[in-house]
C-alpha atoms as a PDB file:
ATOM      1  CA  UNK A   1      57.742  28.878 160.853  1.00  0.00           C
ATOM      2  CA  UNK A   2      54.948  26.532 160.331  1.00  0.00           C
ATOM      3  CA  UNK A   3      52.633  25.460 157.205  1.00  0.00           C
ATOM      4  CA  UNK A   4      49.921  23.544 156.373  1.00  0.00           C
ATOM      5  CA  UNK A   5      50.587  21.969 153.290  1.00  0.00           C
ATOM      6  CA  UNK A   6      47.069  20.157 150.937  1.00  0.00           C
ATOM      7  CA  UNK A   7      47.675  18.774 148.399  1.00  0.00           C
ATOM      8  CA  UNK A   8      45.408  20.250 145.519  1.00  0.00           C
ATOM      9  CA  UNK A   9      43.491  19.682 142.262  1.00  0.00           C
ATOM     10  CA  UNK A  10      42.709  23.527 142.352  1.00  0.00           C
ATOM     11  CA  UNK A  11      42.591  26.322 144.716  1.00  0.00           C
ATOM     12  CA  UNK A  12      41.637  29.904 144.525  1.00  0.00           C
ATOM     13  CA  UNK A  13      41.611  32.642 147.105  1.00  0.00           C
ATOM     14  CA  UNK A  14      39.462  35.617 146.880  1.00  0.00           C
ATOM     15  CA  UNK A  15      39.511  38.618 149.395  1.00  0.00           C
ATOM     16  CA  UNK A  16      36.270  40.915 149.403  1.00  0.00           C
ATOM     17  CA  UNK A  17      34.787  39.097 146.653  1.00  0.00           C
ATOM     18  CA  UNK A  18      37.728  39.414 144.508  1.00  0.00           C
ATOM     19  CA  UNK A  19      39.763  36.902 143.224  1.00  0.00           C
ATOM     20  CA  UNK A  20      43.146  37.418 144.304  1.00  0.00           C
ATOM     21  CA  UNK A  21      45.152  33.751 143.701  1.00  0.00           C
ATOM     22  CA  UNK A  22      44.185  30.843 141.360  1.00  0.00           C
ATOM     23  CA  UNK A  23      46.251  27.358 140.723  1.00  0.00           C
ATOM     24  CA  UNK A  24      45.354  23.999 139.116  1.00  0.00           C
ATOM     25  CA  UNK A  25      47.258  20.733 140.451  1.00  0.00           C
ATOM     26  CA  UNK A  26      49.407  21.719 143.557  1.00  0.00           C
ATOM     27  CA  UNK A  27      49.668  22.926 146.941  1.00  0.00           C
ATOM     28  CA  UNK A  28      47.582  25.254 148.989  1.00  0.00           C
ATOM     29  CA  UNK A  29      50.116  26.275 152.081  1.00  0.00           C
ATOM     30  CA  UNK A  30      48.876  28.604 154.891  1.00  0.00           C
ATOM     31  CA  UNK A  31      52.252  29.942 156.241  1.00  0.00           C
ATOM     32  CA  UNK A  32      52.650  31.310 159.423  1.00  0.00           C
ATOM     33  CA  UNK A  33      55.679  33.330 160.580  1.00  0.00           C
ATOM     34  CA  UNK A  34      57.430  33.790 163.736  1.00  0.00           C
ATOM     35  CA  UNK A  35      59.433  36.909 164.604  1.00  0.00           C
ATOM     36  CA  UNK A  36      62.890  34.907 164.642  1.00  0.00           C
ATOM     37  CA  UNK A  37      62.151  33.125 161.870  1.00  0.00           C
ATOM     38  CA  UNK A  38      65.140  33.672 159.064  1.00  0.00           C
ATOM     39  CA  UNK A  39      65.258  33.634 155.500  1.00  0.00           C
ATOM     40  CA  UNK A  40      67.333  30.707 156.051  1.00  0.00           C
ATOM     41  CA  UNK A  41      64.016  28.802 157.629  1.00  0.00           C
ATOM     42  CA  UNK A  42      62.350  29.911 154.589  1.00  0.00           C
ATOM     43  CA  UNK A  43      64.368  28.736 152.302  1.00  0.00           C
ATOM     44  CA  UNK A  44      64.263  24.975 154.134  1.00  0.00           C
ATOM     45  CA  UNK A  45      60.958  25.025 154.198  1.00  0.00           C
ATOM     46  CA  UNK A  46      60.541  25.519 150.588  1.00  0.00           C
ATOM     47  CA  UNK A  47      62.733  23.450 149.516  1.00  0.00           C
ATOM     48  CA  UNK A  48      61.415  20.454 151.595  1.00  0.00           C
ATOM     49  CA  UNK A  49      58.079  21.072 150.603  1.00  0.00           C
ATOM     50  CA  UNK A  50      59.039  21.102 146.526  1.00  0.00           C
ATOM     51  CA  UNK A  51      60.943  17.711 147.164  1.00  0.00           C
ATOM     52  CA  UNK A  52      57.650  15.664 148.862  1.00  0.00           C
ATOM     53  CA  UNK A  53      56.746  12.921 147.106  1.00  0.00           C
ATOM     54  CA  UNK A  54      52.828  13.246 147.741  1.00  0.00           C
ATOM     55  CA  UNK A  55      51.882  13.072 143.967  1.00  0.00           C
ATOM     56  CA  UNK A  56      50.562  10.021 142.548  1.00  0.00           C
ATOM     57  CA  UNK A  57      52.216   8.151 139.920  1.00  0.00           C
ATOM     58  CA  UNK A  58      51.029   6.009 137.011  1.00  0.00           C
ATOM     59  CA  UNK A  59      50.544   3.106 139.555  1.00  0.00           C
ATOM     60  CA  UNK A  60      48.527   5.217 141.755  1.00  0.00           C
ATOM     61  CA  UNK A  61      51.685   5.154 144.323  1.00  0.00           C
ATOM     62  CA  UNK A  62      52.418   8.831 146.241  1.00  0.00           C
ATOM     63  CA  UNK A  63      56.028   8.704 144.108  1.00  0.00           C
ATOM     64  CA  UNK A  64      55.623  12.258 142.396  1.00  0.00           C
ATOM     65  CA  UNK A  65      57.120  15.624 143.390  1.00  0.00           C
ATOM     66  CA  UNK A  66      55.649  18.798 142.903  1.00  0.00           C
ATOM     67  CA  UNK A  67      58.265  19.419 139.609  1.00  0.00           C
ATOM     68  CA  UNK A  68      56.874  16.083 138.295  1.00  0.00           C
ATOM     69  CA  UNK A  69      53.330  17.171 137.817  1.00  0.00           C
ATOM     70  CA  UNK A  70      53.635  20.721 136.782  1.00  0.00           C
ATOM     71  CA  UNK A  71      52.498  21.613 139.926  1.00  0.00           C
ATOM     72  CA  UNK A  72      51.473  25.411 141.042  1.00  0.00           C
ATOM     73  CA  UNK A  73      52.014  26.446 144.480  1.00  0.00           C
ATOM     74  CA  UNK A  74      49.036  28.594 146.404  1.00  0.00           C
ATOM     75  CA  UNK A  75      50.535  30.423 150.050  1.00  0.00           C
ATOM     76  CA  UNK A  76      48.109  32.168 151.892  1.00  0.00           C
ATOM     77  CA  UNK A  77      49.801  34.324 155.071  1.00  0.00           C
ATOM     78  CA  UNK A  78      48.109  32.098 158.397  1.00  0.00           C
ATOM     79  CA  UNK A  79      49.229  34.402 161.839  1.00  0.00           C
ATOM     80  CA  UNK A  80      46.436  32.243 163.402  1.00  0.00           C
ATOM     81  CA  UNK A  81      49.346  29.259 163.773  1.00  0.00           C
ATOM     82  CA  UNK A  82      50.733  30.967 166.421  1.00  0.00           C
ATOM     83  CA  UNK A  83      47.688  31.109 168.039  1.00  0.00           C
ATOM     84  CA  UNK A  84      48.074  30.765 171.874  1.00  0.00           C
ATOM     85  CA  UNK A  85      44.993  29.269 173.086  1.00  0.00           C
ATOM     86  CA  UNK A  86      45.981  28.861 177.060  1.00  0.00           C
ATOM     87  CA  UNK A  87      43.170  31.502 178.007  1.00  0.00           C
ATOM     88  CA  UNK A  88      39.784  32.629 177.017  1.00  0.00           C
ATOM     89  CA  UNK A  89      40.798  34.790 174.217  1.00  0.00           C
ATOM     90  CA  UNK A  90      43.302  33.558 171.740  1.00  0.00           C
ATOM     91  CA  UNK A  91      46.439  35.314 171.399  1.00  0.00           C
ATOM     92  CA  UNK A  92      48.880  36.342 168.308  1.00  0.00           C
ATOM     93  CA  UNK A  93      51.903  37.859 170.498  1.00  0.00           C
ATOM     94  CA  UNK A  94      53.912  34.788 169.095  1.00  0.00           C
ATOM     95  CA  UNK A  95      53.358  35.515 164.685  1.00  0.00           C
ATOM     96  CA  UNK A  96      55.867  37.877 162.854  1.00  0.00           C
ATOM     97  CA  UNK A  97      54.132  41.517 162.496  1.00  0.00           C
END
C-alpha cells in the first residue's frame, strides 16, 4: 500500500465534469493498492495518517492532528503508484485489480 498524503485547505475531485468529492481543511490522499495488501495494512495506514501532527498550531508550530482541526479526509484510488517504469511503456501488473 502506498499514499500520497497533502495537506489541504480544500480539495475537490470531479470526474467528467462532475463533482464527485469536496473537503475544506484536510488531506487529499491518492491511495494505491497492491494485491497482498490486507485490511490489516489498511487499517495502519489510516490510523498513522489521522495521528500526524502536520497541522499548525496557534504558534504556527506543525503540533496539530487531523482530529484537532476538524479536518476532512479526500482519497482518490492512484493504481499509477505501482507504476513499473523499467521499460518504454509503464506497467500496472503490480496495483490490486
Amino acid at each position: 500500500m502506498r499514499a500520497v498524503v497533502t495537506r489541504v485547505k480544500e480539495a475537490s475531485v470531479h470526474i467528467d465534469g462532475m463533482l464527485h468529492g469536496q473537503i475544506g481543511t484536510g488531506y487529499l490522499i491518492l491511495l494505491g493498492i497492491a494485491p497482498e495488501d490486507t485490511d490489516a495494512d489498511a487499517a495502519h495506514l489510516a490510523e498513522k495518517i489521522i495521528h500526524l501532527r502536520v497541522f499548525s498550531d496557534d504558534e504556527g508550530k506543525m503540533n496539530r492532528a487531523l482530529s484537532e482541526v476538524n479536518g476532512a479526509v479526500l482519497v482518490i484510488s492512484q493504481f499509477t503508484l505501482f507504476a513499473d517504469l523499467k521499460k518504454r511503456r509503464p506497467g500496472f501488473s503490480k496495483a490490486a485489480k
